[in-house]
Protein backbone atom coordinates (compact mmCIF):
# COMPACT_ATOMS: atom_id res chain seq x y z
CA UNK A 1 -6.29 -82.24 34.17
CA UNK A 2 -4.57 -78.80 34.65
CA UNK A 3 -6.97 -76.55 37.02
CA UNK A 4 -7.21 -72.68 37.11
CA UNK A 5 -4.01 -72.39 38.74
CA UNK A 6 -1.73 -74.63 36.22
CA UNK A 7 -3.32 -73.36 33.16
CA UNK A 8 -2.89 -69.64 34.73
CA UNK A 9 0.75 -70.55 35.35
CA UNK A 10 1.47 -72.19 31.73
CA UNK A 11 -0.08 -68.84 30.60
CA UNK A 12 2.39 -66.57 32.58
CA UNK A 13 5.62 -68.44 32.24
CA UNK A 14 4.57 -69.41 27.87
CA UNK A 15 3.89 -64.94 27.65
CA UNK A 16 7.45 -64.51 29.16
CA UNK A 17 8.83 -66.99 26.08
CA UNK A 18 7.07 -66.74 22.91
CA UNK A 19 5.39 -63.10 22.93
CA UNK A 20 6.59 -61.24 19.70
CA UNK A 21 7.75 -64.67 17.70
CA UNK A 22 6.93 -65.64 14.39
CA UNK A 23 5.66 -69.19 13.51
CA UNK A 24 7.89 -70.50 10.58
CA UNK A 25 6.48 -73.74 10.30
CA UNK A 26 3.72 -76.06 11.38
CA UNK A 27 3.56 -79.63 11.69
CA UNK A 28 0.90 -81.86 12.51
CA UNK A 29 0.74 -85.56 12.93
CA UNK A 30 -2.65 -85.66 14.16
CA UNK A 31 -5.14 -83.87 12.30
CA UNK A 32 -8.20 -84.73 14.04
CA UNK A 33 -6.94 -82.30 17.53
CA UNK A 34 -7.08 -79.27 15.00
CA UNK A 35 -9.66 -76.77 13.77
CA UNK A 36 -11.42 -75.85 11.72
CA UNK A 37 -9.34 -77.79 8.88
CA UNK A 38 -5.44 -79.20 8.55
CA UNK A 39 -4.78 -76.97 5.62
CA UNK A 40 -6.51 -73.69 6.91
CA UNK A 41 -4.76 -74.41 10.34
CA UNK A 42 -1.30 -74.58 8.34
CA UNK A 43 -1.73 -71.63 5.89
CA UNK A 44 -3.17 -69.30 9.03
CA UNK A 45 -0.12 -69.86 11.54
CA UNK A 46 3.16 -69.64 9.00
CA UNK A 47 4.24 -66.33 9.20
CA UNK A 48 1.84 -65.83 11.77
CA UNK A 49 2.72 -63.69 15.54
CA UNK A 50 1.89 -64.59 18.90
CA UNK A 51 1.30 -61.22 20.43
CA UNK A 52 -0.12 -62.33 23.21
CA UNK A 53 -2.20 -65.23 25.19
CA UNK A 54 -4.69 -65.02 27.30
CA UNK A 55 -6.98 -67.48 29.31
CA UNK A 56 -10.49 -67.86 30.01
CA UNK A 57 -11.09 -71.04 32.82
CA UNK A 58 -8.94 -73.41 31.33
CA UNK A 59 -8.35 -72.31 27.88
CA UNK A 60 -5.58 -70.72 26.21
CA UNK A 61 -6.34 -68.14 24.37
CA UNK A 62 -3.33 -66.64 21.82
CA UNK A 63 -4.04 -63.42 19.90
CA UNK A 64 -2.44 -63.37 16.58
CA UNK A 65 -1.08 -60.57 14.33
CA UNK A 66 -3.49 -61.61 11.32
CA UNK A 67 -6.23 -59.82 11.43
CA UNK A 68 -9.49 -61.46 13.58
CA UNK A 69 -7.92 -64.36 13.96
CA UNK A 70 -6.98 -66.23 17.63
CA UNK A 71 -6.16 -69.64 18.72
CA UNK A 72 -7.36 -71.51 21.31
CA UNK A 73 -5.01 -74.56 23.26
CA UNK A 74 -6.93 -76.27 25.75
CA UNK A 75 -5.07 -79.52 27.43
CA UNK A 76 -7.78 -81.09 28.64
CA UNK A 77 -6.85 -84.23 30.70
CA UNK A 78 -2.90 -85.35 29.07
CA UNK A 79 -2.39 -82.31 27.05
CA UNK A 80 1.28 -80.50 27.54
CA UNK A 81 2.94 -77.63 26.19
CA UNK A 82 6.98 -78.01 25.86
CA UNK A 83 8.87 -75.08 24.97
CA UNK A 84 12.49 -75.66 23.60
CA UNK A 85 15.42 -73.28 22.59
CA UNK A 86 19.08 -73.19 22.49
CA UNK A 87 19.44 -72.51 26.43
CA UNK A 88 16.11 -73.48 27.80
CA UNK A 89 13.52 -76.26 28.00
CA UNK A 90 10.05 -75.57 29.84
CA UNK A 91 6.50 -77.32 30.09
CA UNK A 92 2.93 -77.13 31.16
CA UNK A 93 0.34 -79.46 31.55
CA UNK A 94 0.63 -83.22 31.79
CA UNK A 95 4.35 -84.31 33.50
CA UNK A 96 7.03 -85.82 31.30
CA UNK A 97 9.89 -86.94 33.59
CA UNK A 98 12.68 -83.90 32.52
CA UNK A 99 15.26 -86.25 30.68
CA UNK A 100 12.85 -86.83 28.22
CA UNK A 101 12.32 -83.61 27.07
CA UNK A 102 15.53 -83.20 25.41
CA UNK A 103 14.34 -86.32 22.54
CA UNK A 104 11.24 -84.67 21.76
CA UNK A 105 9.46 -85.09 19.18
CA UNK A 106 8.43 -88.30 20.46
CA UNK A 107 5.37 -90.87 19.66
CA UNK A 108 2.93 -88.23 22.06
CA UNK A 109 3.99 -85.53 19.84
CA UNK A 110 1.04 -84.21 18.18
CA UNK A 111 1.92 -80.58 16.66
CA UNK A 112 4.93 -78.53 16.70
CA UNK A 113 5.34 -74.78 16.31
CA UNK A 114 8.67 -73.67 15.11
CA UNK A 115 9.76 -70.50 15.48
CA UNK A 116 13.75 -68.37 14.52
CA UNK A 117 16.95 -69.12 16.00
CA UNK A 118 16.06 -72.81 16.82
CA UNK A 119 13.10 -72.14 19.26
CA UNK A 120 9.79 -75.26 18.95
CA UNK A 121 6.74 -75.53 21.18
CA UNK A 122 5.30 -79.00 21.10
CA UNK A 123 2.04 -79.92 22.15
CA UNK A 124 1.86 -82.97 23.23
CA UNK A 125 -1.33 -85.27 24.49
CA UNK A 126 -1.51 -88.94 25.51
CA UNK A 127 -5.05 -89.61 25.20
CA UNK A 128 -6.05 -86.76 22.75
CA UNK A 129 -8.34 -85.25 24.06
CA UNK A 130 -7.14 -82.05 23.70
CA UNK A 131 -7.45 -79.63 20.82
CA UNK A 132 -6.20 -76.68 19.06
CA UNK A 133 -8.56 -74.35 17.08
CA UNK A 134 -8.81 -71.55 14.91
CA UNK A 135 -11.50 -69.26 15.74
CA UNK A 136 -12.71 -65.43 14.95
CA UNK A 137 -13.60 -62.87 17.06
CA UNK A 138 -16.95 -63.56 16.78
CA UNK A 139 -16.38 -67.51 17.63
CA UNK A 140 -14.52 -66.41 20.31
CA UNK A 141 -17.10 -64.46 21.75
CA UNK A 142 -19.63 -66.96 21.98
CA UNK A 143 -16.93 -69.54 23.13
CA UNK A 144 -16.61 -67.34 26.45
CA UNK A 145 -20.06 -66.43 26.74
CA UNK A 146 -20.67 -70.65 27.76
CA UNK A 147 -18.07 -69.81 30.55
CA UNK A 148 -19.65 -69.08 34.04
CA UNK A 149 -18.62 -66.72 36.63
CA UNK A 150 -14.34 -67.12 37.35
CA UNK A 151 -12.52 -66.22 40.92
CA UNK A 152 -10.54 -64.17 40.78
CA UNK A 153 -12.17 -61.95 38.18
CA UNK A 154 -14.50 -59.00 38.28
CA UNK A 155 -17.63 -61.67 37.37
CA UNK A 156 -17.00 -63.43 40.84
CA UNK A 157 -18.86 -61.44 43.16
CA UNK A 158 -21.28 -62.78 46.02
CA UNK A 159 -24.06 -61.62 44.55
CA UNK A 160 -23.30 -63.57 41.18
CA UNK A 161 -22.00 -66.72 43.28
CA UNK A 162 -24.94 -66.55 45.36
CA UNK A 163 -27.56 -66.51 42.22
CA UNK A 164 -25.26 -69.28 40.65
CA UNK A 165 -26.05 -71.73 43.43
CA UNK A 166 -29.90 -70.76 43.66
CA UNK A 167 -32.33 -72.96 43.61
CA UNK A 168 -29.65 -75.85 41.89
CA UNK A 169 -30.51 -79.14 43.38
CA UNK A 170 -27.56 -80.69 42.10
CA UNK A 171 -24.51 -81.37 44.73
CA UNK A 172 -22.48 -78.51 45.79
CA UNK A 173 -19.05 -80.63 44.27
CA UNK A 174 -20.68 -81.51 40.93
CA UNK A 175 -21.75 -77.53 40.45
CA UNK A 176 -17.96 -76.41 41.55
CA UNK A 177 -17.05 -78.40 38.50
CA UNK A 178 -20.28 -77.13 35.98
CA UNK A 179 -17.58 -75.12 33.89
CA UNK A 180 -20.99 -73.29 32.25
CA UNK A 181 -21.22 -71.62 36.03
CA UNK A 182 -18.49 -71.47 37.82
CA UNK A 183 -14.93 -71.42 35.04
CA UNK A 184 -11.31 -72.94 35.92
CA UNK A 185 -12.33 -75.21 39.00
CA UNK A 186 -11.62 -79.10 38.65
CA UNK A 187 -11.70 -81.84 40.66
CA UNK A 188 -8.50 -81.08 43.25
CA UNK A 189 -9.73 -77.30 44.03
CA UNK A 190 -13.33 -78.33 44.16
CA UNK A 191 -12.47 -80.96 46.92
CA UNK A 192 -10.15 -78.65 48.82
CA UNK A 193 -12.56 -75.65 48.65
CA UNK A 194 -15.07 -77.33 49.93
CA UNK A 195 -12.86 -78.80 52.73
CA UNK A 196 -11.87 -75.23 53.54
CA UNK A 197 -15.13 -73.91 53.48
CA UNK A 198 -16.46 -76.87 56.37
CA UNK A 199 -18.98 -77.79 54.10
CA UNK A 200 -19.58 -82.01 52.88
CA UNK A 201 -19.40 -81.94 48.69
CA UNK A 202 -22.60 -84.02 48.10
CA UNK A 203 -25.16 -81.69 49.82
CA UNK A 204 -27.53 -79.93 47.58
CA UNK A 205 -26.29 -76.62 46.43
CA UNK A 206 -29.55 -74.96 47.19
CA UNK A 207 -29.56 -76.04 50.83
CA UNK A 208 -26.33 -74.10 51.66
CA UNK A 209 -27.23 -71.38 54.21
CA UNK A 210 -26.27 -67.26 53.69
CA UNK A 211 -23.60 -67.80 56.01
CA UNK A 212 -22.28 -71.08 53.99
CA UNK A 213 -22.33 -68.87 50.67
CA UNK A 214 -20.52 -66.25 51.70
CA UNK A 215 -17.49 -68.64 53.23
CA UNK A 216 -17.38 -70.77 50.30
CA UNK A 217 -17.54 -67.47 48.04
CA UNK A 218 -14.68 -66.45 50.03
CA UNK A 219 -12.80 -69.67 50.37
CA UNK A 220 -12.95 -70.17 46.40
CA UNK A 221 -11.12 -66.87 45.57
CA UNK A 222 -8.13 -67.82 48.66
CA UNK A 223 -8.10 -71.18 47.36
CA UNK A 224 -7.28 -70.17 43.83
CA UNK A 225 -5.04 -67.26 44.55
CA UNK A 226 -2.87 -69.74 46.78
CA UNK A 227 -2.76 -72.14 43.96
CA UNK A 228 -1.82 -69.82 41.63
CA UNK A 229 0.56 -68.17 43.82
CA UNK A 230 2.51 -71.67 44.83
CA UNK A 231 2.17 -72.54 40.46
CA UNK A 232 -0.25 -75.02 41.09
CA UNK A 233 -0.93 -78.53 41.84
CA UNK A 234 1.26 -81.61 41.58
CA UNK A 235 -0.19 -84.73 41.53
CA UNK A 236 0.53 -87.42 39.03
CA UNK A 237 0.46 -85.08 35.80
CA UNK A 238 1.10 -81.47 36.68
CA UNK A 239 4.17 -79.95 36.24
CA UNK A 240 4.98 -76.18 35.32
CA UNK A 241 6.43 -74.12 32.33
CA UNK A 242 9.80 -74.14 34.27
CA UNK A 243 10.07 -77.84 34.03
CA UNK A 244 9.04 -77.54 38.39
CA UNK A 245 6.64 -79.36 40.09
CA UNK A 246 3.71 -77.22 40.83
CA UNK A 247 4.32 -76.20 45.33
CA UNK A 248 0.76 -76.50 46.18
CA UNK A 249 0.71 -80.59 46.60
CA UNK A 250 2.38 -79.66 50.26
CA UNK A 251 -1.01 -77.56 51.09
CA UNK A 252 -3.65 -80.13 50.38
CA UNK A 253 -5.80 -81.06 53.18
CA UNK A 254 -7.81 -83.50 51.44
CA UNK A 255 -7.63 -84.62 48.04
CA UNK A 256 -5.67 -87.57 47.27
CA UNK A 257 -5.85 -88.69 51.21
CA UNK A 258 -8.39 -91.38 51.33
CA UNK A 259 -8.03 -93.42 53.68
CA UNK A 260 -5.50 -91.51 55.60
CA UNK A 261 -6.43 -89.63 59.05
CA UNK A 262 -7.64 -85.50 58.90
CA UNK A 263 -4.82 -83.03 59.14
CA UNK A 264 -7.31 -81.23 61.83
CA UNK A 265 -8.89 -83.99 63.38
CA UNK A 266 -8.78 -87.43 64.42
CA UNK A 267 -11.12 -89.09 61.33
CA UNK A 268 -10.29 -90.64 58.56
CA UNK A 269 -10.46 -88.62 54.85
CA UNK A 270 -13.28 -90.74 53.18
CA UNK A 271 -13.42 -91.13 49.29
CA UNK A 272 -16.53 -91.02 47.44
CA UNK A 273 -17.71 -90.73 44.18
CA UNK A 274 -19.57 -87.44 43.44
CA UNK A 275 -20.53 -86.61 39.39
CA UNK A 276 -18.33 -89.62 38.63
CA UNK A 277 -15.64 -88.06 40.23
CA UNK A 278 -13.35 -89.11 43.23
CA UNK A 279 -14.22 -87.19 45.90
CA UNK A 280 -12.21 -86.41 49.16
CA UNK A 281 -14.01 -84.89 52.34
CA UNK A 282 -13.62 -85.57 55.97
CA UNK A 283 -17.00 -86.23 57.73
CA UNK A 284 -16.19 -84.29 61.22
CA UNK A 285 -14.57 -81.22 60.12
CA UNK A 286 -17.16 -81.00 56.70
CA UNK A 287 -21.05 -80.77 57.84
């Protein structure tokens, strides 16, 4: 599933594309991913502007130019959006290998936005699981106010981190992923943070020390902003809105190493399960 950091970098490189463009025509071939309704989803988006989109954890957020009306894209785990003109082919979210993009629609196609002079943005999803909805001002509102605290953003100070771990007896990994408390971390940044912070993933949030709070406060902010910065994470299904690989695969320390020895020390990367969730930590340089 795209983190923070991929959805972040679909966000950027989609505004550079489709800001400004008008929706000609909708289809959909699998109603049940849309919302409210297949015929109010239709109707709202022809003729419909994208002036901008937004992003709140990991959900897309596009502001329309009809009147209290925005829609929300959210990828969950095999979601992708695929961009397509006359000179240019891009895509977020779940990797396609690139020669494939140029026969799209294919069987994984779910809706497609067309817009003038030839331009479509497919989304499609594997497993669909992910959605796109309709939803006021109003809806919207109480959609974010179920996010928790974000780094990165003015919410994600130490004081709100700190009260966020408080007195939580659940592990520190399966809170890192509680999107109600802490919004846009997943399972590859929640490993590596913790890795970076020196601190094991299945001890009990409410056990961490001041000292440990303010690292991994720290540590969660440089994590993100270095994801973001190197357009996020490849591994297995991530690959960016200019058709690249996202750079930060080269920078992981332990995700996706089980097995294999530390990059700072001489043990081996164990892999656990945490919140149902492979988890990644080394036992020497994590306490």
């Amino acid at each position: 599933m795209p983190e923070l950091p991929e959805v972040e970098t679909i966000r950027r490189d989609l505004n550079a594309k489709i800001i400004g463009q008008k929706i000609t025509a909708v289809e959909i071939s699998a109603p049940r991913i849309v919302r409210p309704t297949l015929k109010k989803f239709k109707n709202t988006l022809i003729d419909a502007s994208i002036l901008s989109i937004d992003r709140i954890g990991k959900l897309l957020i596009a502001t329309l130019d009809k009147k209290d009306i925005f829609l929300l894209i959210h990828l969950k785990m095999t979601g992708q959006l695929i961009y397509r003109d006359r000179n240019t082919i891009i895509a977020g979210g779940h990797s396609l290998f690139a020669q494939k993009f140029a026969h799209l629609p294919d069987r994984h196609t779910r809706v497609i936005f067309y817009f003038p002079n030839d331009a479509v943005l497919f989304f499609n999803d594997l497993r669909l699981f992910g959605y796109l909805q309709l939803v006021t001002s109003e809806e919207l509102k109480i959609i974010k106010e179920k996010y928790g605290i974000e780094p990165l953003q003015k919410n994600f100070t130490l004081e709100n981190f700190s009260a966020v771990l408080k007195n939580k007896t659940t592990s520190l990994k399966a809170l890192l992923l509680n999107q109600n408390l802490i919004a846009g971390i997943g399972n590859i940044y929640a490993d590596e943070i913790c890795f970076a912070a020196g601190i094991r993933p299945m001890r009990p949030a409410k056990n961490l020390t001041g000292t440990e709070i303010k690292r991994l406060h720290s540590v969660c902010e440089k994590i993100i902003a270095k994801g973001i910065k190197h357009r996020g994470t490849t591994f297995n299904t991530f690959v960016d809105t200019a058709g690249q690989s996202g750079g930060f695969l080269r920078f992981l320390q332990v995700y996706g190493r089980g097995k294999l020895k530390c990059k700072k020390c001489p043990a081996t990367i164990l892999k656990i399960k945490i919140a149902g969730r492979g988890t990644h930590y080394c036992y020497r340089c994590q306490k």
